[in-house]
C-alpha atoms as a PDB file:
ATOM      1  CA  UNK A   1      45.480 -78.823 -56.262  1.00  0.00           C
ATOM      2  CA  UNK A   2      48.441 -77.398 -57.869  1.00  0.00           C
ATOM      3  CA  UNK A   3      49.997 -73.510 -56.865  1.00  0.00           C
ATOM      4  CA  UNK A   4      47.926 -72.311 -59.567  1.00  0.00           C
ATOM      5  CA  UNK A   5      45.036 -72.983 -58.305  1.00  0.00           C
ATOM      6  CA  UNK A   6      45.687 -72.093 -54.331  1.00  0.00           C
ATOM      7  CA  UNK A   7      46.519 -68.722 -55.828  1.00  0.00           C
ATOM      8  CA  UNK A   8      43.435 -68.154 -57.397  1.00  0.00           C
ATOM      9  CA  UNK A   9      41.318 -69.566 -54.133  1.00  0.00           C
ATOM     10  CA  UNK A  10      43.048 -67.007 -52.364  1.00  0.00           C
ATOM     11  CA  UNK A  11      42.364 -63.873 -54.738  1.00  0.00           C
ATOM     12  CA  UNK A  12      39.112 -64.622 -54.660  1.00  0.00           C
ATOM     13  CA  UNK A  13      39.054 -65.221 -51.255  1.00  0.00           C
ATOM     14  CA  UNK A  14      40.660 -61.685 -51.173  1.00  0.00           C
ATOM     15  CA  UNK A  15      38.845 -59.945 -53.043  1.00  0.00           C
ATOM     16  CA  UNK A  16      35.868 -61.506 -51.261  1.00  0.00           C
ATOM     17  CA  UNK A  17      37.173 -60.404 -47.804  1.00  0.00           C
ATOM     18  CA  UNK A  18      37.605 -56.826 -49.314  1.00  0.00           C
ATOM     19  CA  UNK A  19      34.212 -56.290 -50.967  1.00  0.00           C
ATOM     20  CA  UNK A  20      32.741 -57.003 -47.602  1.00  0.00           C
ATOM     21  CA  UNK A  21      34.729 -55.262 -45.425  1.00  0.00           C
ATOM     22  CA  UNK A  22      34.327 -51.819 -48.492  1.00  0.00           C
ATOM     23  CA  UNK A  23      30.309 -53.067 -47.996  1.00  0.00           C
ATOM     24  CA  UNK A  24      30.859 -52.655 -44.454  1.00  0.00           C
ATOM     25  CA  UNK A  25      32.562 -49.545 -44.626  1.00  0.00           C
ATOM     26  CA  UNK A  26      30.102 -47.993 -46.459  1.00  0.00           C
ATOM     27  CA  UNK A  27      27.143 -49.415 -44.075  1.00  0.00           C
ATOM     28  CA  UNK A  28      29.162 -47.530 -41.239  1.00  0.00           C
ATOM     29  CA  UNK A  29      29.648 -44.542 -43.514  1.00  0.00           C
ATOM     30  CA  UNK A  30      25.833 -44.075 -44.540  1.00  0.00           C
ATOM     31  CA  UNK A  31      24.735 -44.813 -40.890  1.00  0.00           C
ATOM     32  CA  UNK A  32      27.328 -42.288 -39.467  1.00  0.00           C
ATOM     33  CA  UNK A  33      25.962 -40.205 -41.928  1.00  0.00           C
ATOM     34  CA  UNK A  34      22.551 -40.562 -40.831  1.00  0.00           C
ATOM     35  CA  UNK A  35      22.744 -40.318 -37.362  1.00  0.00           C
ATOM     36  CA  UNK A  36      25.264 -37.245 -37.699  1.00  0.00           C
ATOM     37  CA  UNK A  37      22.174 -35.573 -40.268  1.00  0.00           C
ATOM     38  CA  UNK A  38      19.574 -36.877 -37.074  1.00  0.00           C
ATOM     39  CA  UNK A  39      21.555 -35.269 -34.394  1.00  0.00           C
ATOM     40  CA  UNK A  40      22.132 -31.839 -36.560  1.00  0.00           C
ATOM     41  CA  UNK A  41      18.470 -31.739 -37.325  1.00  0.00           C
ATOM     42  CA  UNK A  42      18.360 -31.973 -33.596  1.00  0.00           C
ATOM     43  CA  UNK A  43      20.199 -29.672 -32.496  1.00  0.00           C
ATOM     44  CA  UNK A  44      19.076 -27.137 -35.472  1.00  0.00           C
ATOM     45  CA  UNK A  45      15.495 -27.796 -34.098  1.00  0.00           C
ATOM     46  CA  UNK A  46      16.708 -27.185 -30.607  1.00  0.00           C
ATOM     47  CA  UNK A  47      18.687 -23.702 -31.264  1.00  0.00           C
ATOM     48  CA  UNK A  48      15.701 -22.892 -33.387  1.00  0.00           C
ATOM     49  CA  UNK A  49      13.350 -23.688 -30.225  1.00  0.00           C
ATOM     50  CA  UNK A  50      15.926 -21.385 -28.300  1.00  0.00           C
ATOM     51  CA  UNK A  51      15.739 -18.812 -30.656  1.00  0.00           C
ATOM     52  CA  UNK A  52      12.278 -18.771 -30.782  1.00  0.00           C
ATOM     53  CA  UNK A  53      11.864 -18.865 -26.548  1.00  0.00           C
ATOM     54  CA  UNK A  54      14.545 -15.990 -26.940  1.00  0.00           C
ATOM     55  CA  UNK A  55      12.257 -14.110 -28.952  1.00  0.00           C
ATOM     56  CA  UNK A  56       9.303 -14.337 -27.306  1.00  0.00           C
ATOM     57  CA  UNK A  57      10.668 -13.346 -24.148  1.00  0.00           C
ATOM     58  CA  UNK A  58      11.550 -10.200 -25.403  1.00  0.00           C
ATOM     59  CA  UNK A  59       8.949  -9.785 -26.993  1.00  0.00           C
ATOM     60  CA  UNK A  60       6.947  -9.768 -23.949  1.00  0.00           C
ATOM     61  CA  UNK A  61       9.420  -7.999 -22.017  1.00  0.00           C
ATOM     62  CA  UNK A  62       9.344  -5.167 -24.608  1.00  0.00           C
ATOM     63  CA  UNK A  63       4.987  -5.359 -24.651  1.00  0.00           C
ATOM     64  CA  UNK A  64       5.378  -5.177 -20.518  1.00  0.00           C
ATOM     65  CA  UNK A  65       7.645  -2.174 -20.967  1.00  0.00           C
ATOM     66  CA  UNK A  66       5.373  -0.680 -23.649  1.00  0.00           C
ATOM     67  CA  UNK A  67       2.475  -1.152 -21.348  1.00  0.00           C
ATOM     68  CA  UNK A  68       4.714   0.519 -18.744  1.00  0.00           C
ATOM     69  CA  UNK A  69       5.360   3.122 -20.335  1.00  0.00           C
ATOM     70  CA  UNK A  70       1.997   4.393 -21.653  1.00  0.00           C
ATOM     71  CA  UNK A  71       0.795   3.744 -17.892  1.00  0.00           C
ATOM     72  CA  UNK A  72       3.460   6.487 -16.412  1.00  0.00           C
ATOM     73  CA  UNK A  73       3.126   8.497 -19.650  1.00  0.00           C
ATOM     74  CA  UNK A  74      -0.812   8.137 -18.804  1.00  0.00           C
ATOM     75  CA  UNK A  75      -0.577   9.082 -15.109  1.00  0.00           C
ATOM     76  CA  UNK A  76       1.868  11.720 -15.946  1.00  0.00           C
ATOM     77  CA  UNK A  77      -0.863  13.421 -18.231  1.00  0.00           C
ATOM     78  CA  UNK A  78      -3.439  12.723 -15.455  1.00  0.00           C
ATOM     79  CA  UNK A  79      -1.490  14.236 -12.576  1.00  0.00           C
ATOM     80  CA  UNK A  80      -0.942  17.425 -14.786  1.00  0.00           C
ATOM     81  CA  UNK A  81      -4.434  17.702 -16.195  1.00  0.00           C
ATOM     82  CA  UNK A  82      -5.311  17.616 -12.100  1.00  0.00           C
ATOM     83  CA  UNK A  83      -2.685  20.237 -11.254  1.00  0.00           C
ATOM     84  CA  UNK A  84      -4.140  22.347 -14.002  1.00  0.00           C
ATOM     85  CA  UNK A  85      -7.189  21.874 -12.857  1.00  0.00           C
ATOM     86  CA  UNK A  86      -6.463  22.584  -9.354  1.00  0.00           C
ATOM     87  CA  UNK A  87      -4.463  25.678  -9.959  1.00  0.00           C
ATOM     88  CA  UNK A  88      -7.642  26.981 -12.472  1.00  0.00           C
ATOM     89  CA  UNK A  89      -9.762  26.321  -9.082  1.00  0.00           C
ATOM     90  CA  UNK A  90      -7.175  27.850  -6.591  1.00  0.00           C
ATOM     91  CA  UNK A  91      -7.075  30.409  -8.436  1.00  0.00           C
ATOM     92  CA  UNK A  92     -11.250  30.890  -8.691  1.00  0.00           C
ATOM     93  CA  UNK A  93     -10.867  30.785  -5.421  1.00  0.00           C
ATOM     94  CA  UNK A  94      -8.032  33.877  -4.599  1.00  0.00           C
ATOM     95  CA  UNK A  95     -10.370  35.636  -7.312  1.00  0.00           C
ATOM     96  CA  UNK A  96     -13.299  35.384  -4.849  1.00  0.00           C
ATOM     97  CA  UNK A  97     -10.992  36.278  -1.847  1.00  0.00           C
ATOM     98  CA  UNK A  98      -9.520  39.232  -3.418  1.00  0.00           C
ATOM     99  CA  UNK A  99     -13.194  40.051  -4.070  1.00  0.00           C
ATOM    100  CA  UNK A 100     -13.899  39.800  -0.370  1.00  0.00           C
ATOM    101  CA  UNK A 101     -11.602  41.945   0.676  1.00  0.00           C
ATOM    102  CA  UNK A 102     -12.879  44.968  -1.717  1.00  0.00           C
ATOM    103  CA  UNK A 103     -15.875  44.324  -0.744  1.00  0.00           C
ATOM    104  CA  UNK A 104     -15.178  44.824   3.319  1.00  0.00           C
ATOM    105  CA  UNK A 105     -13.734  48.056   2.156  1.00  0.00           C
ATOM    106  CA  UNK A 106     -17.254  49.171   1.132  1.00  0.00           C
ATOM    107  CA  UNK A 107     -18.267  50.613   4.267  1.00  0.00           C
ATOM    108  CA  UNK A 108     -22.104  51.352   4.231  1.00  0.00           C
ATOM    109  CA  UNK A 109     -22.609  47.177   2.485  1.00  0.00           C
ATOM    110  CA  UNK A 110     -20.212  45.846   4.763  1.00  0.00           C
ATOM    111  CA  UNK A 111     -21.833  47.547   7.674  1.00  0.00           C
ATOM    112  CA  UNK A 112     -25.019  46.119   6.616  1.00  0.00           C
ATOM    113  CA  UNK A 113     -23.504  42.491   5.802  1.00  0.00           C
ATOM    114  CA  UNK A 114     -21.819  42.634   9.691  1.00  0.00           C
ATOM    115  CA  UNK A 115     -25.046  43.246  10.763  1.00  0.00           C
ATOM    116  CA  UNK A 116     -27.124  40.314   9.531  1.00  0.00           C
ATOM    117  CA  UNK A 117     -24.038  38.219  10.219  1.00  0.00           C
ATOM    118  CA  UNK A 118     -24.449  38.826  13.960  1.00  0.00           C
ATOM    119  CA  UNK A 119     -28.144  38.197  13.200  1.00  0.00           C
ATOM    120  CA  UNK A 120     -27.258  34.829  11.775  1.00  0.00           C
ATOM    121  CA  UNK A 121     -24.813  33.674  14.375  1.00  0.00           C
ATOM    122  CA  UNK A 122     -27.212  34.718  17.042  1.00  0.00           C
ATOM    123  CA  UNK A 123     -29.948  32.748  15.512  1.00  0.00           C
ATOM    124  CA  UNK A 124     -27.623  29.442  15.493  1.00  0.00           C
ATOM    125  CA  UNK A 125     -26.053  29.888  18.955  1.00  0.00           C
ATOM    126  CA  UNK A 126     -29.899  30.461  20.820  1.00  0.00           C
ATOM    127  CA  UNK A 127     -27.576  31.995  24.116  1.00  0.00           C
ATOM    128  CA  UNK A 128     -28.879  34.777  26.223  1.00  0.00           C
ATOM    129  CA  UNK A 129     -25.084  36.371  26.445  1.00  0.00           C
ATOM    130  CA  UNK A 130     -22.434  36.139  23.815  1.00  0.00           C
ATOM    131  CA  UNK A 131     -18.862  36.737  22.744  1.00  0.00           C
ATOM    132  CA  UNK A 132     -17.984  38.646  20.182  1.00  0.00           C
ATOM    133  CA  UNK A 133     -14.626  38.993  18.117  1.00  0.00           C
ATOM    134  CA  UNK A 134     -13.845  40.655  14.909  1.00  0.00           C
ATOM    135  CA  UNK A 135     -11.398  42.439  13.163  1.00  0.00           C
ATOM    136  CA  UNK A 136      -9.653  45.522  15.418  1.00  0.00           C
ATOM    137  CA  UNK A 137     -10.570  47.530  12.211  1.00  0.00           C
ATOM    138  CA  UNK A 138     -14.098  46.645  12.364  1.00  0.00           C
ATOM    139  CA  UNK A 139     -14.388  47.300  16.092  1.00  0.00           C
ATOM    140  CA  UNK A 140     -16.261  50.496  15.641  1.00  0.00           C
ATOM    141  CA  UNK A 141     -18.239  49.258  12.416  1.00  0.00           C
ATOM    142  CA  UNK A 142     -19.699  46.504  14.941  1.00  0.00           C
ATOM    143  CA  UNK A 143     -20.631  48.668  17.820  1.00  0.00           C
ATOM    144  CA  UNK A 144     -22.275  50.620  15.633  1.00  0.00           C
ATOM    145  CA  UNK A 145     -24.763  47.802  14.304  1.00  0.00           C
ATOM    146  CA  UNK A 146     -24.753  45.510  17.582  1.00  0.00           C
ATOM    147  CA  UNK A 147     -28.368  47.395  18.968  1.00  0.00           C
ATOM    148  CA  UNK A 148     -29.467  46.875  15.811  1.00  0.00           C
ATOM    149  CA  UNK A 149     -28.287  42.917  15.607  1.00  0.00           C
ATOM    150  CA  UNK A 150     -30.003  42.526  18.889  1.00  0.00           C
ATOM    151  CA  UNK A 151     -33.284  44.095  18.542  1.00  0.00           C
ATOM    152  CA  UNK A 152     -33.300  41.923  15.140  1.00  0.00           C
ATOM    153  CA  UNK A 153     -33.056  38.628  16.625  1.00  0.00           C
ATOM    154  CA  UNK A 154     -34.878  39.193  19.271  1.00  0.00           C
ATOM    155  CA  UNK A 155     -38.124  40.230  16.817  1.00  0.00           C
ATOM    156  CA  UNK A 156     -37.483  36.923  14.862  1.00  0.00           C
ATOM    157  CA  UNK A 157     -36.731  34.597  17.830  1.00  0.00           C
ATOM    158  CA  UNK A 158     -39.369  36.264  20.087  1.00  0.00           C
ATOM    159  CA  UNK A 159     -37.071  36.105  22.834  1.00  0.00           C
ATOM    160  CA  UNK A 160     -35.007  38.915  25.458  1.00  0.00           C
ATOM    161  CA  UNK A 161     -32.528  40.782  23.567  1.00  0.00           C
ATOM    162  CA  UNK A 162     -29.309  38.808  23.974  1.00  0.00           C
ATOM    163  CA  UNK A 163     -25.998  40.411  25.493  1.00  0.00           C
ATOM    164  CA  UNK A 164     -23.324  40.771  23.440  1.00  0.00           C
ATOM    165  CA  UNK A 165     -19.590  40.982  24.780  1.00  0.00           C
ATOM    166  CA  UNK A 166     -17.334  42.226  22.437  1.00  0.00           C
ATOM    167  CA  UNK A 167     -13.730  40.715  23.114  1.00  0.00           C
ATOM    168  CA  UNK A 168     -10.944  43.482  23.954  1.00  0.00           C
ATOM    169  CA  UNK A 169      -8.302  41.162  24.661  1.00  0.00           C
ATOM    170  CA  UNK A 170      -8.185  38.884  21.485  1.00  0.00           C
ATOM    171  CA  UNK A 171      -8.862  40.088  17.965  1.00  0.00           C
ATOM    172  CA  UNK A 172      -9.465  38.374  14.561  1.00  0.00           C
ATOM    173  CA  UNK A 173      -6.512  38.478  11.942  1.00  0.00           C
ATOM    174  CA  UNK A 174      -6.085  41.684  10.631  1.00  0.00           C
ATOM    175  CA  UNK A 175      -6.822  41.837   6.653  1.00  0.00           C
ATOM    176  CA  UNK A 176      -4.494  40.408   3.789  1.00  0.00           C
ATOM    177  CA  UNK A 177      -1.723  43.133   4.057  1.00  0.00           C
ATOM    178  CA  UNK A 178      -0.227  41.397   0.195  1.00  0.00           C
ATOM    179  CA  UNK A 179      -0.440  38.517  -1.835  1.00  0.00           C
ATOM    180  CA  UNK A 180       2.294  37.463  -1.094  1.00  0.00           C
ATOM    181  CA  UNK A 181       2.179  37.442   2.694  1.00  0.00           C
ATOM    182  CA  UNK A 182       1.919  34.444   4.699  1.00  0.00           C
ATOM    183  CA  UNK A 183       0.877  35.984   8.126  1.00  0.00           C
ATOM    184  CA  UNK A 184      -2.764  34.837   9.391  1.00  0.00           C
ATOM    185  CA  UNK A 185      -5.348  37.377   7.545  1.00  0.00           C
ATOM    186  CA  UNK A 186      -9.062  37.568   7.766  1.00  0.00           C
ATOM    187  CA  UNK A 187     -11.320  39.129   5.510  1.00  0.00           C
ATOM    188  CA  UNK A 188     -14.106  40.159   7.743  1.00  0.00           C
ATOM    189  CA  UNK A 189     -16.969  38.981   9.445  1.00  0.00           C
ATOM    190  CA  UNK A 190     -17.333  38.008  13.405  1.00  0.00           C
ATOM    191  CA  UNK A 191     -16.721  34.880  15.683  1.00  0.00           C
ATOM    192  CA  UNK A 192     -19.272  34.270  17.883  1.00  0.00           C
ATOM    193  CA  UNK A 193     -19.352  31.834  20.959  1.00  0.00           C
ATOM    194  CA  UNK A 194     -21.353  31.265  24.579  1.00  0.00           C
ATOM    195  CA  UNK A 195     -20.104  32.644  27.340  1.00  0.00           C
ATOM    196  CA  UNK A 196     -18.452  29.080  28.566  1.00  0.00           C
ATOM    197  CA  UNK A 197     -17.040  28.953  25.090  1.00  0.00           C
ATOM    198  CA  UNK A 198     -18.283  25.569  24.563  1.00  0.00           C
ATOM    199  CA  UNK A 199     -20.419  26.523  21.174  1.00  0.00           C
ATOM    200  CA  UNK A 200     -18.303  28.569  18.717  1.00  0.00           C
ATOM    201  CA  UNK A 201     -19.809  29.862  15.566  1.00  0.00           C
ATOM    202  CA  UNK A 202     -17.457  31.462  12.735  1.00  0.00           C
ATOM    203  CA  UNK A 203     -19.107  33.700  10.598  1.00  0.00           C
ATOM    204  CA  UNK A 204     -16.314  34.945   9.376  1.00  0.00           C
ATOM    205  CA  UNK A 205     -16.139  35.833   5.271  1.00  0.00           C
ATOM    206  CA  UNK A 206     -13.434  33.497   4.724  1.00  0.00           C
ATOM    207  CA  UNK A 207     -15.242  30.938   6.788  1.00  0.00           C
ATOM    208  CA  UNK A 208     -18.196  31.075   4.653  1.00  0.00           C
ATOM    209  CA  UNK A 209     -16.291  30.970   0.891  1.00  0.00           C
ATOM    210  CA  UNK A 210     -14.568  28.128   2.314  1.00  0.00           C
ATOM    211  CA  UNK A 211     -18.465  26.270   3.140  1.00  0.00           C
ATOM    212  CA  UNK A 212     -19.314  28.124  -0.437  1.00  0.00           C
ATOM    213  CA  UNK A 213     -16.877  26.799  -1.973  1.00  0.00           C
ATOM    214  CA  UNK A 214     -16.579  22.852  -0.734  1.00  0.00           C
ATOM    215  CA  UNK A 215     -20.053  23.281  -1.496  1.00  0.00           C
ATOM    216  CA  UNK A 216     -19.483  24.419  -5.550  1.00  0.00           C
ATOM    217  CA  UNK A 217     -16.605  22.250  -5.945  1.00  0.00           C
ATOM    218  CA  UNK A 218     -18.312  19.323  -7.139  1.00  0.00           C
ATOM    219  CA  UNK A 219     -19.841  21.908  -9.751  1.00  0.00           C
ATOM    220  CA  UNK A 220     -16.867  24.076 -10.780  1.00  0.00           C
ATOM    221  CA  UNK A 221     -14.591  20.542 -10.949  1.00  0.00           C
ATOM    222  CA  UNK A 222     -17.665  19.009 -13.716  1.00  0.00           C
ATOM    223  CA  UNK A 223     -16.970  22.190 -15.469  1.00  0.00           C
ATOM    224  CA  UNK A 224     -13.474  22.070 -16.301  1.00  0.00           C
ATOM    225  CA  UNK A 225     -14.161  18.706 -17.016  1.00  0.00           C
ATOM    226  CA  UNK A 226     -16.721  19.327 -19.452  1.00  0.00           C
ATOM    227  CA  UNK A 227     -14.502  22.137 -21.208  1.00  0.00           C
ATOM    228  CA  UNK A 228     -12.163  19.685 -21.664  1.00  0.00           C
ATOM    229  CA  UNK A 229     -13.665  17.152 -22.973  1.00  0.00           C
ATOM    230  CA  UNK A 230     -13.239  16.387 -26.940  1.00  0.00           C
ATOM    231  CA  UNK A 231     -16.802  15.425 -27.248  1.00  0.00           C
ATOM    232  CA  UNK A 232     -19.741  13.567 -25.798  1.00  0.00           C
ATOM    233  CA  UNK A 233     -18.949  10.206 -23.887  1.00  0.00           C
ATOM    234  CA  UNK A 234     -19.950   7.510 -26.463  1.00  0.00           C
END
Protein backbone atom coordinates (compact mmCIF):
# COMPACT_ATOMS: atom_id res chain seq x y z
CA UNK A 1 0.00 0.00 0.00
CA UNK A 2 1.60 3.03 -1.28
CA UNK A 3 1.15 6.88 0.59
CA UNK A 4 -1.61 7.34 -1.70
CA UNK A 5 -3.57 5.04 -0.57
CA UNK A 6 -2.89 5.35 3.48
CA UNK A 7 -4.06 8.88 2.82
CA UNK A 8 -7.21 8.07 1.50
CA UNK A 9 -7.85 5.16 4.38
CA UNK A 10 -7.39 7.85 6.67
CA UNK A 11 -9.87 10.57 5.13
CA UNK A 12 -12.27 8.26 5.10
CA UNK A 13 -11.54 7.06 8.26
CA UNK A 14 -11.91 10.83 9.16
CA UNK A 15 -14.59 11.71 7.80
CA UNK A 16 -16.11 8.52 9.22
CA UNK A 17 -15.05 9.44 12.81
CA UNK A 18 -16.67 12.94 12.19
CA UNK A 19 -20.08 11.96 10.79
CA UNK A 20 -20.51 9.95 13.92
CA UNK A 21 -19.36 12.01 16.41
CA UNK A 22 -21.85 15.27 14.26
CA UNK A 23 -24.60 12.06 14.53
CA UNK A 24 -23.83 12.00 18.06
CA UNK A 25 -23.94 15.51 18.60
CA UNK A 26 -27.08 15.89 17.25
CA UNK A 27 -28.57 12.71 19.29
CA UNK A 28 -27.37 14.78 22.45
CA UNK A 29 -28.76 17.96 20.95
CA UNK A 30 -32.40 16.58 20.15
CA UNK A 31 -32.46 14.69 23.53
CA UNK A 32 -31.29 17.86 25.46
CA UNK A 33 -33.84 19.37 23.61
CA UNK A 34 -36.43 17.10 24.66
CA UNK A 35 -35.89 16.73 28.08
CA UNK A 36 -35.31 20.66 28.43
CA UNK A 37 -39.15 20.96 26.41
CA UNK A 38 -40.27 17.91 29.26
CA UNK A 39 -39.00 19.75 32.20
CA UNK A 40 -40.51 23.33 30.91
CA UNK A 41 -43.81 21.68 30.27
CA UNK A 42 -43.25 20.70 33.83
CA UNK A 43 -42.66 23.35 35.41
CA UNK A 44 -45.31 25.47 33.16
CA UNK A 45 -47.85 22.81 34.41
CA UNK A 46 -46.62 23.26 37.92
CA UNK A 47 -46.75 27.32 38.07
CA UNK A 48 -50.01 26.87 36.27
CA UNK A 49 -51.18 24.37 39.20
CA UNK A 50 -49.84 27.25 41.57
CA UNK A 51 -51.61 29.76 39.90
CA UNK A 52 -54.61 28.03 39.87
CA UNK A 53 -54.32 26.92 43.96
CA UNK A 54 -53.51 30.78 44.21
CA UNK A 55 -56.68 31.56 42.76
CA UNK A 56 -58.87 29.52 44.37
CA UNK A 57 -57.74 30.44 47.64
CA UNK A 58 -58.73 33.76 47.16
CA UNK A 59 -61.39 33.08 45.77
CA UNK A 60 -62.68 31.47 48.77
CA UNK A 61 -61.16 33.84 51.02
CA UNK A 62 -63.00 36.67 49.19
CA UNK A 63 -66.64 34.27 49.19
CA UNK A 64 -65.81 33.82 53.24
CA UNK A 65 -65.42 37.58 53.48
CA UNK A 66 -68.49 38.18 51.28
CA UNK A 67 -70.41 35.85 53.46
CA UNK A 68 -68.95 37.89 56.34
CA UNK A 69 -69.92 40.70 55.41
CA UNK A 70 -73.62 40.29 54.51
CA UNK A 71 -73.79 38.39 58.03
CA UNK A 72 -72.66 41.77 60.07
CA UNK A 73 -74.40 43.90 57.41
CA UNK A 74 -77.47 41.41 58.23
CA UNK A 75 -77.22 41.60 62.04
CA UNK A 76 -76.55 45.22 61.81
CA UNK A 77 -80.06 45.68 60.06
CA UNK A 78 -81.53 43.23 62.64
CA UNK A 79 -80.20 44.93 65.76
CA UNK A 80 -81.62 48.31 64.36
CA UNK A 81 -84.95 47.01 63.14
CA UNK A 82 -85.08 45.69 67.11
CA UNK A 83 -84.01 49.07 68.51
CA UNK A 84 -86.69 50.61 66.38
CA UNK A 85 -88.91 48.42 67.44
CA UNK A 86 -88.14 48.71 71.00
CA UNK A 87 -88.05 52.44 71.11
CA UNK A 88 -91.78 52.38 69.05
CA UNK A 89 -92.78 50.07 72.23
CA UNK A 90 -90.97 52.20 74.96
CA UNK A 91 -92.42 54.74 73.78
CA UNK A 92 -96.27 53.04 73.74
CA UNK A 93 -95.42 52.52 76.88
CA UNK A 94 -94.41 56.40 78.35
CA UNK A 95 -97.67 57.19 76.19
CA UNK A 96 -99.71 54.99 78.59
CA UNK A 97 -97.75 56.34 81.67
CA UNK A 98 -98.18 59.87 80.82
CA UNK A 99 -101.82 58.79 80.46
CA UNK A 100 -101.78 57.49 84.01
CA UNK A 101 -100.72 60.26 85.49
CA UNK A 102 -103.66 62.59 83.92
CA UNK A 103 -105.77 60.32 84.77
CA UNK A 104 -104.84 60.31 88.82
CA UNK A 105 -105.37 63.98 88.44
CA UNK A 106 -109.09 63.29 87.79
CA UNK A 107 -110.22 63.36 91.20
CA UNK A 108 -113.88 62.01 91.43
CA UNK A 109 -112.49 58.60 88.74
CA UNK A 110 -109.45 58.28 90.58
CA UNK A 111 -111.27 58.30 93.85
CA UNK A 112 -113.44 55.67 92.55
CA UNK A 113 -110.46 53.59 90.86
CA UNK A 114 -108.54 53.82 94.63
CA UNK A 115 -111.45 52.46 95.89
CA UNK A 116 -111.95 49.18 94.03
CA UNK A 117 -108.17 48.89 94.13
CA UNK A 118 -108.29 48.45 97.92
CA UNK A 119 -111.25 46.17 97.11
CA UNK A 120 -109.03 44.09 94.90
CA UNK A 121 -105.99 43.89 97.09
CA UNK A 122 -108.18 43.00 99.98
CA UNK A 123 -109.77 40.24 98.08
CA UNK A 124 -106.14 38.69 97.22
CA UNK A 125 -104.52 39.20 100.65
CA UNK A 126 -107.84 37.33 102.69
CA UNK A 127 -106.14 39.16 106.20
CA UNK A 128 -108.34 40.40 108.94
CA UNK A 129 -105.85 43.65 109.46
CA UNK A 130 -103.83 45.33 106.79
CA UNK A 131 -101.22 47.88 105.82
CA UNK A 132 -101.78 50.43 103.77
CA UNK A 133 -99.37 52.85 101.77
CA UNK A 134 -99.98 55.26 99.04
CA UNK A 135 -99.02 58.35 97.72
CA UNK A 136 -98.74 61.39 100.61
CA UNK A 137 -100.97 63.21 98.00
CA UNK A 138 -103.53 60.63 98.01
CA UNK A 139 -103.58 60.30 101.80
CA UNK A 140 -106.83 62.09 102.17
CA UNK A 141 -108.37 60.66 98.78
CA UNK A 142 -107.89 57.12 100.60
CA UNK A 143 -109.36 57.88 103.94
CA UNK A 144 -112.05 59.09 102.32
CA UNK A 145 -112.97 55.71 100.41
CA UNK A 146 -111.36 53.17 103.04
CA UNK A 147 -115.19 52.61 104.92
CA UNK A 148 -116.32 52.22 101.75
CA UNK A 149 -113.38 49.57 100.58
CA UNK A 150 -114.19 47.72 103.71
CA UNK A 151 -117.82 47.40 103.82
CA UNK A 152 -117.24 46.24 100.00
CA UNK A 153 -115.19 43.33 100.64
CA UNK A 154 -116.65 42.35 103.39
CA UNK A 155 -120.30 42.02 101.33
CA UNK A 156 -118.38 39.97 98.62
CA UNK A 157 -116.17 37.84 100.93
CA UNK A 158 -118.93 37.43 103.58
CA UNK A 159 -116.49 37.95 106.15
CA UNK A 160 -115.75 40.85 109.33
CA UNK A 161 -114.82 44.05 107.89
CA UNK A 162 -111.02 43.98 107.74
CA UNK A 163 -108.77 46.73 109.52
CA UNK A 164 -106.95 48.81 107.56
CA UNK A 165 -103.66 50.65 108.83
CA UNK A 166 -102.68 53.31 106.80
CA UNK A 167 -98.75 53.78 107.02
CA UNK A 168 -97.62 57.36 108.43
CA UNK A 169 -94.10 56.65 108.51
CA UNK A 170 -93.32 55.42 104.87
CA UNK A 171 -95.00 56.76 101.76
CA UNK A 172 -95.15 55.69 98.06
CA UNK A 173 -93.04 57.80 95.48
CA UNK A 174 -94.45 60.95 94.96
CA UNK A 175 -95.73 61.48 91.16
CA UNK A 176 -93.43 62.04 87.98
CA UNK A 177 -92.37 65.69 88.84
CA UNK A 178 -90.78 65.77 84.64
CA UNK A 179 -89.82 63.65 81.98
CA UNK A 180 -86.85 64.03 82.39
CA UNK A 181 -86.40 63.22 86.06
CA UNK A 182 -84.85 60.19 87.30
CA UNK A 183 -86.02 60.28 91.01
CA UNK A 184 -88.39 57.19 92.05
CA UNK A 185 -92.13 58.34 90.92
CA UNK A 186 -95.37 56.54 91.26
CA UNK A 187 -98.40 57.12 89.50
CA UNK A 188 -100.98 56.11 91.97
CA UNK A 189 -102.61 53.32 93.41
CA UNK A 190 -101.87 51.55 97.02
CA UNK A 191 -99.47 48.81 98.47
CA UNK A 192 -101.04 46.56 100.52
CA UNK A 193 -99.46 43.89 102.92
CA UNK A 194 -100.38 41.67 106.34
CA UNK A 195 -99.60 42.93 109.32
CA UNK A 196 -96.25 40.57 109.62
CA UNK A 197 -95.47 41.87 106.19
CA UNK A 198 -94.93 38.51 104.89
CA UNK A 199 -97.71 38.86 101.88
CA UNK A 200 -97.26 42.14 99.94
CA UNK A 201 -99.64 43.05 97.22
CA UNK A 202 -98.82 46.15 94.81
CA UNK A 203 -101.65 47.58 93.30
CA UNK A 204 -100.05 50.30 92.36
CA UNK A 205 -100.92 51.93 88.58
CA UNK A 206 -97.53 51.48 87.43
CA UNK A 207 -97.51 48.01 88.86
CA UNK A 208 -100.41 47.02 86.89
CA UNK A 209 -99.26 48.65 83.17
CA UNK A 210 -96.18 46.89 83.83
CA UNK A 211 -98.48 43.17 84.27
CA UNK A 212 -100.63 44.97 81.26
CA UNK A 213 -98.10 45.42 79.40
CA UNK A 214 -95.71 42.04 79.65
CA UNK A 215 -99.01 40.76 79.09
CA UNK A 216 -99.66 42.79 75.41
CA UNK A 217 -96.18 42.54 74.45
CA UNK A 218 -96.36 39.45 72.62
CA UNK A 219 -99.32 41.32 70.74
CA UNK A 220 -98.00 44.87 70.20
CA UNK A 221 -94.32 43.12 69.14
CA UNK A 222 -96.58 40.80 66.15
CA UNK A 223 -97.81 44.15 65.20
CA UNK A 224 -94.88 46.02 64.28
CA UNK A 225 -93.90 42.99 62.80
CA UNK A 226 -96.75 42.67 60.64
CA UNK A 227 -96.49 46.50 59.56
CA UNK A 228 -93.33 45.75 58.48
CA UNK A 229 -93.55 43.11 56.63
CA UNK A 230 -93.37 43.47 52.59
CA UNK A 231 -95.99 40.89 52.14
CA UNK A 232 -97.38 37.54 53.17
CA UNK A 233 -94.76 34.77 54.20
CA UNK A 234 -94.64 32.50 51.07
Amino acid sequence: MNDADVSKQIQQMARFIRQEAEEKANEISVSAEEEFNIEKLQFLEAERKKIRQEFERKTKQMDIRKKIEYSMQLNASRIKVLQAQDDIVNSIKESASKQLLRFSNNKKEYRKLLKNLIVQSLTRLKEPAVLLRCREVDRKIVESVLDDARRAYAEKAQVHAPNITIDNAVYLPPPLKSSDSLDPYCSGGVVMASQDGKIVCENTLDARLDVAFRKKLPEIRNQLLGKGKAGPDP
